[in-house]
C-alpha atoms as a PDB file:
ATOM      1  CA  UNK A   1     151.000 119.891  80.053  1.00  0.00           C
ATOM      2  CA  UNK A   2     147.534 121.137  80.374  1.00  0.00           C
ATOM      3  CA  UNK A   3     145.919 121.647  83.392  1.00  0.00           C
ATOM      4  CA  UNK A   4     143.227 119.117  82.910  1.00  0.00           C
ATOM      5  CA  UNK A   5     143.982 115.767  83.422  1.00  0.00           C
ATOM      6  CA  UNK A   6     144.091 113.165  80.795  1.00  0.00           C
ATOM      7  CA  UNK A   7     143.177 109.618  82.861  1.00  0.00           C
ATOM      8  CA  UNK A   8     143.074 107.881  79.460  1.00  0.00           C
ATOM      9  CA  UNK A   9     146.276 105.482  80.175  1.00  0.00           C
ATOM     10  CA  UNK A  10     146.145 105.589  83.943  1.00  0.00           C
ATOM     11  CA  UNK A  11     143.572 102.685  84.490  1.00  0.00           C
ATOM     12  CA  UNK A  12     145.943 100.593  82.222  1.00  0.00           C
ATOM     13  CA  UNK A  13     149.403 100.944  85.050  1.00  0.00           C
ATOM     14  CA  UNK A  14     147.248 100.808  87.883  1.00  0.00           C
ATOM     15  CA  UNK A  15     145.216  97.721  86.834  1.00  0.00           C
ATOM     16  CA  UNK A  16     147.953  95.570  86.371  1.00  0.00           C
ATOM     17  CA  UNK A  17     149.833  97.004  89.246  1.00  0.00           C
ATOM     18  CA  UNK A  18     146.393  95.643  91.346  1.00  0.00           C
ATOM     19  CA  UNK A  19     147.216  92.499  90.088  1.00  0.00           C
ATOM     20  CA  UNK A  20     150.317  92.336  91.171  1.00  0.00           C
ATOM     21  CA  UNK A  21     149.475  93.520  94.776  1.00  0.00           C
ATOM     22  CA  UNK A  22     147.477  90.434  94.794  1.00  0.00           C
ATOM     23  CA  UNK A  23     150.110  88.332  94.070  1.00  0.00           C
ATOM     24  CA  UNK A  24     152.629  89.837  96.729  1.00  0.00           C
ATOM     25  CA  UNK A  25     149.695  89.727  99.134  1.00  0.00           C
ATOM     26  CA  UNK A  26     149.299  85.854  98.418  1.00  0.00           C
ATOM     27  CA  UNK A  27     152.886  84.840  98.332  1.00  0.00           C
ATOM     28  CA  UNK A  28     153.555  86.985 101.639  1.00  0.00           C
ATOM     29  CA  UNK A  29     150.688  85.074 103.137  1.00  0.00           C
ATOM     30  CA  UNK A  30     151.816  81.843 101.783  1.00  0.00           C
ATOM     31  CA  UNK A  31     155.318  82.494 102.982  1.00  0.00           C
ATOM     32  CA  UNK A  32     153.446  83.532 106.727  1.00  0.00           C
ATOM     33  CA  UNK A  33     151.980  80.233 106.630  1.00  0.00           C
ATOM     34  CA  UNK A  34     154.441  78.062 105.851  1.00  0.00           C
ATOM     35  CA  UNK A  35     157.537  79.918 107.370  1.00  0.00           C
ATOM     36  CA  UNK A  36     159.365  77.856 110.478  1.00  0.00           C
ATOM     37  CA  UNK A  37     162.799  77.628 111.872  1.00  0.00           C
ATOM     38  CA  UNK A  38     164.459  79.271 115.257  1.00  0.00           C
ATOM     39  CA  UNK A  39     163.167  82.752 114.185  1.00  0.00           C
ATOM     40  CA  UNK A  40     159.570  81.642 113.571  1.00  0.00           C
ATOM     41  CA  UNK A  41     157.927  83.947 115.870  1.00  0.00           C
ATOM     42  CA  UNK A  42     159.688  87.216 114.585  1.00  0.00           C
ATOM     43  CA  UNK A  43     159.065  86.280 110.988  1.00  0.00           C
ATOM     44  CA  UNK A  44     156.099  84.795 111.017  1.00  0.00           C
ATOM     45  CA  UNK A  45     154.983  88.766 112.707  1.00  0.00           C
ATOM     46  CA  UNK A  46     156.873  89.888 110.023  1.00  0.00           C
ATOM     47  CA  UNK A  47     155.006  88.870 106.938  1.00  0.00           C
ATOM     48  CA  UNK A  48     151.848  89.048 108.885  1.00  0.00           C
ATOM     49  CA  UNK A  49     152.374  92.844 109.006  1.00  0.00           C
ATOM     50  CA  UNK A  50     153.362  93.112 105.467  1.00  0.00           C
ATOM     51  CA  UNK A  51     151.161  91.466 104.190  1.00  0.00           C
ATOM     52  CA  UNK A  52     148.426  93.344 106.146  1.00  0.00           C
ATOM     53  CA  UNK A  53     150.040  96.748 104.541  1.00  0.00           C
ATOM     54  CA  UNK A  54     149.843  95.089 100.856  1.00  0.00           C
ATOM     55  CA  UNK A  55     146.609  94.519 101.307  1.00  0.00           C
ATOM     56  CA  UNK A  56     145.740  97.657 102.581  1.00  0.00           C
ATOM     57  CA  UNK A  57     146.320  99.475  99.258  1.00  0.00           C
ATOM     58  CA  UNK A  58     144.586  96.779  96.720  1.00  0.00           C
ATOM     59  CA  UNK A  59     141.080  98.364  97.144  1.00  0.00           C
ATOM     60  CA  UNK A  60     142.356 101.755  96.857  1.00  0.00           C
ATOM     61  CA  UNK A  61     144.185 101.101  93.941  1.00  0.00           C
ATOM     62  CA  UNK A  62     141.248  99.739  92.181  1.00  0.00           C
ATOM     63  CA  UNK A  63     139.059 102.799  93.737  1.00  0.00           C
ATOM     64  CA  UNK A  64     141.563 104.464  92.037  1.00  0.00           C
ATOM     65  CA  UNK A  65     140.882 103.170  88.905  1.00  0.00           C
ATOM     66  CA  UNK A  66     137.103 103.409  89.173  1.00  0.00           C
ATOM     67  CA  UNK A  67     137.213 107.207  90.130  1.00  0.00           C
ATOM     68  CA  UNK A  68     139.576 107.721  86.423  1.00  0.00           C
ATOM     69  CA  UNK A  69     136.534 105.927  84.374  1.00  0.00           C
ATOM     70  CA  UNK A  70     138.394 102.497  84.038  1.00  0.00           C
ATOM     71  CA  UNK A  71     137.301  98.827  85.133  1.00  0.00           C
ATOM     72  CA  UNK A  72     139.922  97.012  87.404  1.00  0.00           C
ATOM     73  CA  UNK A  73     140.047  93.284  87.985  1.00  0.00           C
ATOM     74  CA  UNK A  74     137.154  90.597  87.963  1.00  0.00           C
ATOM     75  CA  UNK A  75     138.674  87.463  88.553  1.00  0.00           C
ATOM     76  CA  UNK A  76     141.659  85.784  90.115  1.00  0.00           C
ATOM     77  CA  UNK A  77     142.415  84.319  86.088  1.00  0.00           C
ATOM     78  CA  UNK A  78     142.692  88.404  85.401  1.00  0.00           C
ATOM     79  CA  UNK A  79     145.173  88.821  88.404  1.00  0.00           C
ATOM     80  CA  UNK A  80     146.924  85.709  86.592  1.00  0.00           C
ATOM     81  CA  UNK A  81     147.179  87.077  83.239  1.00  0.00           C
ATOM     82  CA  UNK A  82     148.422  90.557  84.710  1.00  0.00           C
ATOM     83  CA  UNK A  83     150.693  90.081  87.411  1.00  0.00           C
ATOM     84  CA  UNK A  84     153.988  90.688  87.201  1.00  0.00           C
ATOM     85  CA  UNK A  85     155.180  89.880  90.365  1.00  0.00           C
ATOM     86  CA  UNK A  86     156.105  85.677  90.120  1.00  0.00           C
ATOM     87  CA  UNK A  87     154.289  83.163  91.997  1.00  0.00           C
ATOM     88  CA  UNK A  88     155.783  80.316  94.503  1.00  0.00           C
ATOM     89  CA  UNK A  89     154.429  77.104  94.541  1.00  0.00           C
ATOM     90  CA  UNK A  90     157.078  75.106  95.671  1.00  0.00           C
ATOM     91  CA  UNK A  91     156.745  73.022  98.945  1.00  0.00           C
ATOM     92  CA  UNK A  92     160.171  73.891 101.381  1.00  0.00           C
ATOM     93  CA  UNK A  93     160.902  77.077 100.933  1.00  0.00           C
ATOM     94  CA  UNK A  94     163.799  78.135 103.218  1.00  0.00           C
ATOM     95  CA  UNK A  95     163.455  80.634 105.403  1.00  0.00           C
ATOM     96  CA  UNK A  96     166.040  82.495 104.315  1.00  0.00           C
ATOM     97  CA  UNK A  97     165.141  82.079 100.757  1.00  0.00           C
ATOM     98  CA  UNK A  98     161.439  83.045 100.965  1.00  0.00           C
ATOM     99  CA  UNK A  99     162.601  86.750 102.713  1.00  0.00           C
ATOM    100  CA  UNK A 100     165.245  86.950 100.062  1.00  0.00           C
ATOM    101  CA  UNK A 101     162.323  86.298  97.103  1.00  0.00           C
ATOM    102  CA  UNK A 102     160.100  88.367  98.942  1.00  0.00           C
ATOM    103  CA  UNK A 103     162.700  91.250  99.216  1.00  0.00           C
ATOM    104  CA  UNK A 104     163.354  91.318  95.763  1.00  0.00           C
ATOM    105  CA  UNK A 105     159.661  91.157  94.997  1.00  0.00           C
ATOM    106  CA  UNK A 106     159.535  94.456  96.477  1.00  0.00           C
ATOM    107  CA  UNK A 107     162.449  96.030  95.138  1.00  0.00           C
ATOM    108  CA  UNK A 108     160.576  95.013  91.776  1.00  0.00           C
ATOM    109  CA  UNK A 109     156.906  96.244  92.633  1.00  0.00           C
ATOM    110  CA  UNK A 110     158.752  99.560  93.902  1.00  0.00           C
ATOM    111  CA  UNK A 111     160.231 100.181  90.465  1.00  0.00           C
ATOM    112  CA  UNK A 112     156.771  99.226  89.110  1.00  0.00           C
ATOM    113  CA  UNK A 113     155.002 101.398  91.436  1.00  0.00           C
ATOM    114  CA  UNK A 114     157.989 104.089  89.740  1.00  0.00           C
ATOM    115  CA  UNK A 115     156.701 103.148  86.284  1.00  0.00           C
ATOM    116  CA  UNK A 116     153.180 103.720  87.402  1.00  0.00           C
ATOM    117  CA  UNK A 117     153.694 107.130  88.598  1.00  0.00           C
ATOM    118  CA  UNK A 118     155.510 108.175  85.485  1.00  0.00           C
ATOM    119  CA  UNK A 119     152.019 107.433  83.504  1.00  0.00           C
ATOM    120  CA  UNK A 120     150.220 109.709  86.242  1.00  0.00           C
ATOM    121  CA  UNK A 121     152.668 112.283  85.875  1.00  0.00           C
ATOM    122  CA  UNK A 122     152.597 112.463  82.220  1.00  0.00           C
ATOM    123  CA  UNK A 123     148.393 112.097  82.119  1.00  0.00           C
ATOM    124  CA  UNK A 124     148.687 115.055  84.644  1.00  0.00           C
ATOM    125  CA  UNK A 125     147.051 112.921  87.274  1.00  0.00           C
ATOM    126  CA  UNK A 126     148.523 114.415  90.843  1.00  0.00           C
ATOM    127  CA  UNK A 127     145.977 112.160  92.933  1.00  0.00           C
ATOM    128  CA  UNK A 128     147.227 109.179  92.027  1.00  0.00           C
ATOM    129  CA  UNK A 129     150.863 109.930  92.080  1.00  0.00           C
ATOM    130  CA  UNK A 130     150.561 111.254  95.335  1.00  0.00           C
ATOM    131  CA  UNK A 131     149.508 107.831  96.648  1.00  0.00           C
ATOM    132  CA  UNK A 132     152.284 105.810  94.462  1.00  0.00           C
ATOM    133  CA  UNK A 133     155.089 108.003  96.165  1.00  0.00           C
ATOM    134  CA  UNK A 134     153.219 106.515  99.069  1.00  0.00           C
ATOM    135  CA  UNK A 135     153.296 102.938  98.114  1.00  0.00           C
ATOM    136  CA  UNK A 136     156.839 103.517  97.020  1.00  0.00           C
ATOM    137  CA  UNK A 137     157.559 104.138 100.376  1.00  0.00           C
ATOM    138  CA  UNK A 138     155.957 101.228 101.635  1.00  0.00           C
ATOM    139  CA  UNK A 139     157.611  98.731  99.717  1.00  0.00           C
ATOM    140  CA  UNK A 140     161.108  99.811  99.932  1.00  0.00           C
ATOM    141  CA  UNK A 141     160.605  99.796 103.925  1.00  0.00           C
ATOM    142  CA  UNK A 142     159.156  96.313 103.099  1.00  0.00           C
ATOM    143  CA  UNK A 143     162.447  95.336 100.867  1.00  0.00           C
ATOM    144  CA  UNK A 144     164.848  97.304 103.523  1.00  0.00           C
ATOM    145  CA  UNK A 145     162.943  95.735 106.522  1.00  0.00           C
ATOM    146  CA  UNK A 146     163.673  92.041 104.953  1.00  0.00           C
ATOM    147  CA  UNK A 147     167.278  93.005 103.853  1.00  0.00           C
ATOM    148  CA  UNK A 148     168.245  93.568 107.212  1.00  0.00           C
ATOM    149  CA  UNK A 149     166.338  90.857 108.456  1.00  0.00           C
ATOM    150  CA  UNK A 150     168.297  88.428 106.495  1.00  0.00           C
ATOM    151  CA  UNK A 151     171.894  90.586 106.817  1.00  0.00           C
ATOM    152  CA  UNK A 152     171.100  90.115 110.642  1.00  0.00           C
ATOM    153  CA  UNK A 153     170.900  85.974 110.235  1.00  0.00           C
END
């Protein structure tokens, strides 16, 4: 590996990974909104934080991508075509169910994020893999946060 970096394939994990911050941001909103039952409160505080975090990274991801000398997302039919990460539109979601969806959402961005950093590595890109290992983190708190959320009920 030389020690210049190659960016040339890092805008193309990071933009899609974007995208699919957006749609974990969304669907952790939605589920925020539309969340009831005896633990409402706790939840509801819950995805409100995590969804607060998700969003936190989406503008330096695509800063990100900007600094490397790519383009990042334009349009919310771009974060459509991209994302990874499913979608819920279905009207009573459980609970239960929308923790255990959002859970595994994370577990799945986390090995994205993974996937992501292996394209830094190898383009010799240390900035941005330094802040994946930090998203990593984030979303498996995020996934072990709702696993024991739902092992508790």
């Amino acid at each position: 590996m030389s020690n210049k970096p190659n960016f040339q394939g890092v805008p193309g994990a990071l933009t899609p990974l974007l995208a699919d911050m957006f749609a974990l941001y969304l669907k952790t909103k939605n589920f925020h909104w539309h969340i009831s039952g005896p633990h409402f409160r706790e939840y509801h505080l819950l995805l409100d934080a995590q969804a607060a975090q998700i969003f936190a990274t989406t503008d330096a991801i695509a800063e990100r991508v900007r600094k490397v000398g790519g383009t990042t997302l334009k349009s919310i039919g771009q974060i459509a075509k991209l994302q990874r990460v499913k979608d819920n539109d279905a009207d009573g979601v459980g609970a239960l169910d929308m923790l255990r969806e959002l859970h595994d959402d994370n577990v799945t961005l986390a090995g994205i994020l993974r996937e992501a950093h292996e394209v830094c590595d190898e383009a010799g890109d240390v900035a941005s893999a330094s802040l994946l290992e930090n998203w990593i983190d984030e979303a498996e708190e995020r996934a072990w946060f709702l696993a024991q959320t739902i092992s508790a009920d």
